[in-house]
N, C-alpha and C. Protein backbone atom coordinates (compact mmCIF):
# COMPACT_ATOMS: atom_id res chain seq x y z
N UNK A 1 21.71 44.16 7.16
CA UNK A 1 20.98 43.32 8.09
C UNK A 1 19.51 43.70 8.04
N UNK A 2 18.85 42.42 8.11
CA UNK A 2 17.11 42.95 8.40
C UNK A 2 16.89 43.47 9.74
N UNK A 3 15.91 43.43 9.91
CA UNK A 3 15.12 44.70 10.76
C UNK A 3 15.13 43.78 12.22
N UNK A 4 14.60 42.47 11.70
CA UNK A 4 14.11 41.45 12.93
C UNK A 4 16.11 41.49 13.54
N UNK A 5 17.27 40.76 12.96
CA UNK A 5 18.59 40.67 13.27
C UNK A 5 18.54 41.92 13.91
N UNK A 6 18.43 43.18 13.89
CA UNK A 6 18.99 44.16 13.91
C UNK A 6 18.37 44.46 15.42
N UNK A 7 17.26 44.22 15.63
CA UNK A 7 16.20 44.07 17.39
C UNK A 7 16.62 43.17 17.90
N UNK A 8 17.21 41.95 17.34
CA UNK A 8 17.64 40.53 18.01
C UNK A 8 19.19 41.20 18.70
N UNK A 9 19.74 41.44 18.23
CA UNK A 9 20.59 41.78 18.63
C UNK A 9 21.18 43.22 19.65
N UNK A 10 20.25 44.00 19.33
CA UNK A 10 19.69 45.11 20.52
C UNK A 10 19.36 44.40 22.11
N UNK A 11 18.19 43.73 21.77
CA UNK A 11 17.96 42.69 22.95
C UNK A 11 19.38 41.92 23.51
N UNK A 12 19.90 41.37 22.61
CA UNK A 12 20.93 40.77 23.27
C UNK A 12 22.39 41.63 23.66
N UNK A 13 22.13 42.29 23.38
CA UNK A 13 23.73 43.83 23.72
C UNK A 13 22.62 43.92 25.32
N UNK A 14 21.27 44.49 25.43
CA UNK A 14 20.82 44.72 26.88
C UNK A 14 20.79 43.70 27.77
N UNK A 15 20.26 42.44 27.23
CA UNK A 15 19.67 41.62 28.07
C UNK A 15 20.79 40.78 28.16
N UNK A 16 20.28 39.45 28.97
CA UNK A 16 21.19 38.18 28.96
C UNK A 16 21.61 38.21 30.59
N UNK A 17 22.91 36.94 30.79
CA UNK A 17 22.83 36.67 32.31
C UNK A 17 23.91 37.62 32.35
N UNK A 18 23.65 37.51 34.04
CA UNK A 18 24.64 38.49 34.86
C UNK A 18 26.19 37.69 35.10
N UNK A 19 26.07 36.04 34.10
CA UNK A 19 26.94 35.06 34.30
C UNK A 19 27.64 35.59 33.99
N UNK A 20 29.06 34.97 34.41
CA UNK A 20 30.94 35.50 33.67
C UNK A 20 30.98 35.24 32.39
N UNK A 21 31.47 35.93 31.60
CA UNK A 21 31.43 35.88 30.11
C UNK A 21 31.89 37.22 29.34
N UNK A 22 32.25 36.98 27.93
CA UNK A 22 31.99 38.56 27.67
C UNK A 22 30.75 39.51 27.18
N UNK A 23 31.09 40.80 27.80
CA UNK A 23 30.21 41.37 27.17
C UNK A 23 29.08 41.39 26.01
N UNK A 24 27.65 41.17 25.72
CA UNK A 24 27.03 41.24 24.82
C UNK A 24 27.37 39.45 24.26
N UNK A 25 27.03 38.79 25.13
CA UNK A 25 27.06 37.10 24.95
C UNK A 25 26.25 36.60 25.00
N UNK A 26 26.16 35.43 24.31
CA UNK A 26 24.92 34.21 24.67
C UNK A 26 25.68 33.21 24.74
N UNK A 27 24.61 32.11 24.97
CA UNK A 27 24.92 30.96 25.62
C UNK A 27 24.90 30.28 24.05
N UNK A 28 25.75 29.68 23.87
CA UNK A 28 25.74 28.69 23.23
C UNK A 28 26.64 27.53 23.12
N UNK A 29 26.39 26.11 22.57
CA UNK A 29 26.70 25.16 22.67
C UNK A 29 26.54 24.31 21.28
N UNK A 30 27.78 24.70 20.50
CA UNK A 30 27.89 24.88 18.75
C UNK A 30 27.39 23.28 18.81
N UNK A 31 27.02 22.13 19.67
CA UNK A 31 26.50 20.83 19.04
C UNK A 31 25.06 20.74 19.34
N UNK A 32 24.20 21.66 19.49
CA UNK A 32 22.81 22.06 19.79
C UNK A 32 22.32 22.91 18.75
N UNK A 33 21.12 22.59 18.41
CA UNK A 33 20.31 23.88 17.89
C UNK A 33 18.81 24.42 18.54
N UNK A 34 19.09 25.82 18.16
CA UNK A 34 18.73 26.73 18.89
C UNK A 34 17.14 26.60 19.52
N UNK A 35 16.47 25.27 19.06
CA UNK A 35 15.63 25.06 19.66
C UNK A 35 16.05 23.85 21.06
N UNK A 36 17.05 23.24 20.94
CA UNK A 36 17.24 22.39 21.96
C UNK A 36 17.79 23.64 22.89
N UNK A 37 18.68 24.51 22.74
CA UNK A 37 19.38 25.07 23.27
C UNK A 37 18.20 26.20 24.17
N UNK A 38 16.85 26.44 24.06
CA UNK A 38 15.84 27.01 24.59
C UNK A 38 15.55 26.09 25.51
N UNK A 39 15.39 24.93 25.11
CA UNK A 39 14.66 23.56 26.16
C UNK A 39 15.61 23.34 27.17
N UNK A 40 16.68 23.72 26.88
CA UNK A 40 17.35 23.52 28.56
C UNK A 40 17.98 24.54 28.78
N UNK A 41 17.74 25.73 28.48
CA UNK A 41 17.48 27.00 28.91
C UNK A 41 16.21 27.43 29.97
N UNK A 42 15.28 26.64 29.40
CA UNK A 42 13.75 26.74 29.98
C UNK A 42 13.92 25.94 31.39
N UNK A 43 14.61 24.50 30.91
CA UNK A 43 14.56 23.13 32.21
C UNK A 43 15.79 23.89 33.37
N UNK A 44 16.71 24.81 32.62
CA UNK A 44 18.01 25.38 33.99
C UNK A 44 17.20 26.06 34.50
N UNK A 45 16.44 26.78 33.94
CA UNK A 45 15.75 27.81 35.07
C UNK A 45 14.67 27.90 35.92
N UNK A 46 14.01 26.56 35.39
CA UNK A 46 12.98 25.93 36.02
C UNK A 46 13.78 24.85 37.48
N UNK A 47 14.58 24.69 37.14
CA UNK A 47 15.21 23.90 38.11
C UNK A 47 16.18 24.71 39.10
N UNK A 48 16.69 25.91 38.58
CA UNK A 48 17.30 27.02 39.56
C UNK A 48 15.84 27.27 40.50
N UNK A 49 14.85 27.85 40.04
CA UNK A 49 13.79 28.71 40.24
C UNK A 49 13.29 27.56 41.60
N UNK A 50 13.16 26.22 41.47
CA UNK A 50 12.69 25.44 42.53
C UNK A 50 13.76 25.02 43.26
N UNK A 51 14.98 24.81 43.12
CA UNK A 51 15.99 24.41 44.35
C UNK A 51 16.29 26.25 44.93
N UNK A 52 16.22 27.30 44.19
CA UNK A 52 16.40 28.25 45.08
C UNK A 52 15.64 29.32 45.86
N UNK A 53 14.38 28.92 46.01
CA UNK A 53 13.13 29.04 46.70
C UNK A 53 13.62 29.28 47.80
N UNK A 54 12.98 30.54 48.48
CA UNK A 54 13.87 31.01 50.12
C UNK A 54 13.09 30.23 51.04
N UNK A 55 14.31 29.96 51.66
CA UNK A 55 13.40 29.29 53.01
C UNK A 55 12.14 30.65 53.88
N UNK A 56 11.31 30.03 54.31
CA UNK A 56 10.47 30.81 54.76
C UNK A 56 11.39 31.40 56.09
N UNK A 57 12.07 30.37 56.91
CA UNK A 57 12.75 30.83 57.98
C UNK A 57 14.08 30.31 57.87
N UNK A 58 15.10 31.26 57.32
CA UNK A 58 16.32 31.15 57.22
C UNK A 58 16.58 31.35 58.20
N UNK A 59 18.17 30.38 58.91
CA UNK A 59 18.97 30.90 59.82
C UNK A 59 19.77 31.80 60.05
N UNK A 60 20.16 32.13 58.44
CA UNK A 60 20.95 33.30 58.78
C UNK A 60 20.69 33.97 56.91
N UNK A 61 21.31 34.80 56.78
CA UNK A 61 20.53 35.94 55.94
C UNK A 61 21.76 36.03 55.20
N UNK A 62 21.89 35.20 54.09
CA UNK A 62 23.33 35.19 52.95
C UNK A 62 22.78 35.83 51.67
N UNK A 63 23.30 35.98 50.43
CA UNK A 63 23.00 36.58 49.23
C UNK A 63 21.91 36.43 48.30
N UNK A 64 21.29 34.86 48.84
CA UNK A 64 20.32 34.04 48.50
C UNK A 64 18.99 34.54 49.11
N UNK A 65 19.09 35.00 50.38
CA UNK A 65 18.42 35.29 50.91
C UNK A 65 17.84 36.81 50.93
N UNK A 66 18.82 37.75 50.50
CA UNK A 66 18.57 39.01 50.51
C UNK A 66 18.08 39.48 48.92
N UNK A 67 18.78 38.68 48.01
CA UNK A 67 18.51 38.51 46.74
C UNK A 67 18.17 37.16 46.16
N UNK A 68 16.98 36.87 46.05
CA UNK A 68 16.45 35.12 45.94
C UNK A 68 16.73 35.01 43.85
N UNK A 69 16.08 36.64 43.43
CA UNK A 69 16.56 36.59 42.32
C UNK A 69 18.45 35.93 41.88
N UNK A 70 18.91 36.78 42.77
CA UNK A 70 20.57 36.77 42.15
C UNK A 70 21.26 35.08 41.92
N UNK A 71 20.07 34.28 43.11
CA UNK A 71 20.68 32.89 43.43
C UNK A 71 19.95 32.11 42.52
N UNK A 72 19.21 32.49 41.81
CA UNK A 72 18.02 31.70 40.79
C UNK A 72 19.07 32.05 39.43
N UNK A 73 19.17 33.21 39.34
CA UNK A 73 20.46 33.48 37.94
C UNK A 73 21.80 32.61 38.11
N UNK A 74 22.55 32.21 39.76
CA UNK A 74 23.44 31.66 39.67
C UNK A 74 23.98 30.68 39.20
N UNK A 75 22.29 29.52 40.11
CA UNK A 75 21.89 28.34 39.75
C UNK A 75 21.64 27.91 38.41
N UNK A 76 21.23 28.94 37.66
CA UNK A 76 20.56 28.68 36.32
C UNK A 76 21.70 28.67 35.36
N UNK A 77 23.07 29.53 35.21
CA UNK A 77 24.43 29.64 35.20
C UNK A 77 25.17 28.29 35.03
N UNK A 78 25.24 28.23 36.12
CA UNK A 78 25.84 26.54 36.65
C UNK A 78 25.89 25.49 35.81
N UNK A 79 23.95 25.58 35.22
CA UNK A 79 23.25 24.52 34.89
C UNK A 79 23.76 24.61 33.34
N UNK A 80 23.39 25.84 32.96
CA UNK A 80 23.92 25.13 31.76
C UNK A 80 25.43 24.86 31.30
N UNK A 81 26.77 26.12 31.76
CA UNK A 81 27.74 25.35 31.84
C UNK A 81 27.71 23.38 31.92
N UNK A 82 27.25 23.11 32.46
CA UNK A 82 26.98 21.93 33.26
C UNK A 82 26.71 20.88 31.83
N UNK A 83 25.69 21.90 31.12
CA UNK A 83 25.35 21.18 30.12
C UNK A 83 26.13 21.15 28.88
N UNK A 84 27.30 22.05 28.63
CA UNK A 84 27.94 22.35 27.84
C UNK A 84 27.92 23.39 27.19
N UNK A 85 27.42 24.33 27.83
CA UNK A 85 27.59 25.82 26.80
C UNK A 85 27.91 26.57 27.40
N UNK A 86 28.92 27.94 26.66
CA UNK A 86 29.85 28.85 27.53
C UNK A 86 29.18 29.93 26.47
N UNK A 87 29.22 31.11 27.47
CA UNK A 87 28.93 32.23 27.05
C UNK A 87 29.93 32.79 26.22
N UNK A 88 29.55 33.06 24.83
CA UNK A 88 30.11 33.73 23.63
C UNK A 88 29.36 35.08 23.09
N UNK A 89 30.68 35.99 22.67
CA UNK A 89 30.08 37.00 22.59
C UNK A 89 29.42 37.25 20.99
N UNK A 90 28.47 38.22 20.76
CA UNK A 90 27.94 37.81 19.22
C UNK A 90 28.80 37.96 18.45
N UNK A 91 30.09 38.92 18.65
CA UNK A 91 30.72 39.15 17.40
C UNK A 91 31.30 37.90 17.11
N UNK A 92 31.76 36.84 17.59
CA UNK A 92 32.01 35.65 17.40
C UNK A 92 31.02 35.18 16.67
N UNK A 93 30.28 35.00 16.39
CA UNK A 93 29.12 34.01 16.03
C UNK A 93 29.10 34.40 14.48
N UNK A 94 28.87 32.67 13.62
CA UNK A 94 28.82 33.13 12.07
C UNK A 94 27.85 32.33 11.85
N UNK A 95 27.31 32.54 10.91
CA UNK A 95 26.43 32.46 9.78
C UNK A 95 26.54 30.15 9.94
N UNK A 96 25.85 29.44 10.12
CA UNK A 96 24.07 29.60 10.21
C UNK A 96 23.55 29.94 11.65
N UNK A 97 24.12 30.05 12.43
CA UNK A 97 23.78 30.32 13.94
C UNK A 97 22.63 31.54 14.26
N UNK A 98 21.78 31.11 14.79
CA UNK A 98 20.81 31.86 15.09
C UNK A 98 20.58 32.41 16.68
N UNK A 99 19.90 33.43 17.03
CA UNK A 99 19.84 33.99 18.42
C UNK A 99 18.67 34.20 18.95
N UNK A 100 18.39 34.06 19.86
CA UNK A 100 16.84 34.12 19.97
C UNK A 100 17.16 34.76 21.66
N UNK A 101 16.40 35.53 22.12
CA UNK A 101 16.14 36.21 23.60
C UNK A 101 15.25 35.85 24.05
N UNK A 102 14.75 36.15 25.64
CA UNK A 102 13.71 35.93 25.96
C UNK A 102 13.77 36.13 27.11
N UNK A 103 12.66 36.25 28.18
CA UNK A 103 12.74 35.92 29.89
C UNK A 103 12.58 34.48 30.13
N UNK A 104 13.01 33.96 31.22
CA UNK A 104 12.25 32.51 31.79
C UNK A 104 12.25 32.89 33.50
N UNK A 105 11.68 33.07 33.68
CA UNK A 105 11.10 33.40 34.88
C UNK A 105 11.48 34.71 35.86
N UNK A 106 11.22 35.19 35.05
CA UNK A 106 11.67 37.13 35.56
C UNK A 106 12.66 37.59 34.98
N UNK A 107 13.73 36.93 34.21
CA UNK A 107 15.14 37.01 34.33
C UNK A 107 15.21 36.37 32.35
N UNK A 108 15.89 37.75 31.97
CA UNK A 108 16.17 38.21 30.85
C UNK A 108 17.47 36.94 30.17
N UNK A 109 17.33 36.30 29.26
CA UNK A 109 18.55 35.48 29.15
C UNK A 109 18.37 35.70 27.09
N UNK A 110 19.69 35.45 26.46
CA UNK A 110 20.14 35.14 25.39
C UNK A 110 20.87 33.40 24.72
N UNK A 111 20.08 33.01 24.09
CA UNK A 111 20.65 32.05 23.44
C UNK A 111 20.86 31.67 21.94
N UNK A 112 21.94 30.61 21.41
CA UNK A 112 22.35 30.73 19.97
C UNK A 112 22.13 29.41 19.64
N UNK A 113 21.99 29.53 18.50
CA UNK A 113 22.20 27.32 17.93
C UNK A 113 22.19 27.44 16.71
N UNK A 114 22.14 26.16 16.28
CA UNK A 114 21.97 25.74 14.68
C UNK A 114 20.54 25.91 14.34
């Protein structure tokens, strides 16, 4: 393996969601490639990040509220299930599939495509 695979995949054994899945997974959605599969990676978390904005004055003080992060990862979760991709772990993944890491808005995520 090259040098760049070999950090790509370091990153992705640490990073990625706190979503259900297995261990050392990304998101992928084998009828996407890995640049679409960023663009609504980018649009879930942009759209978690604004519907889960704490109320300034909550009524009562739930998981969302004590952790605004944890409910922005949930939401963001959801979304892409939603869109069609389930978290797979790398050893699954073959050859042309590519992986790419990254943050989108504080929060460490992994994704795969064509």
């Amino acid at each position: 393996m090259n040098k760049i695979c070999l950090i790509t995949l370091a990153i992705v054994a640490v990073g990625g969601l706190g979503c259900n899945g297995p261990r050392n997974a990304v998101w992928l959605n084998p009828e996407k490639s890995l640049e679409q599969a960023e663009e609504d990676m980018g649009t879930c978390y942009f759209d978690a990040f604004l519907a889960q904005r704490p109320d300034p004055a909550p009524k009562e003080f739930g998981s969302v509220e004590k952790d605004p992060k944890a409910g922005i990862e949930l939401a963001a979760c959801e979304c892409m299930k939603q869109a069609g991709y389930k978290r797979t772990a790398v050893a699954k993944l073959k050859p042309p599939i590519r992986i790419k890491s990254g943050v989108a808005h504080t929060m460490h995520y992994s994704i795969a495509g064509k």
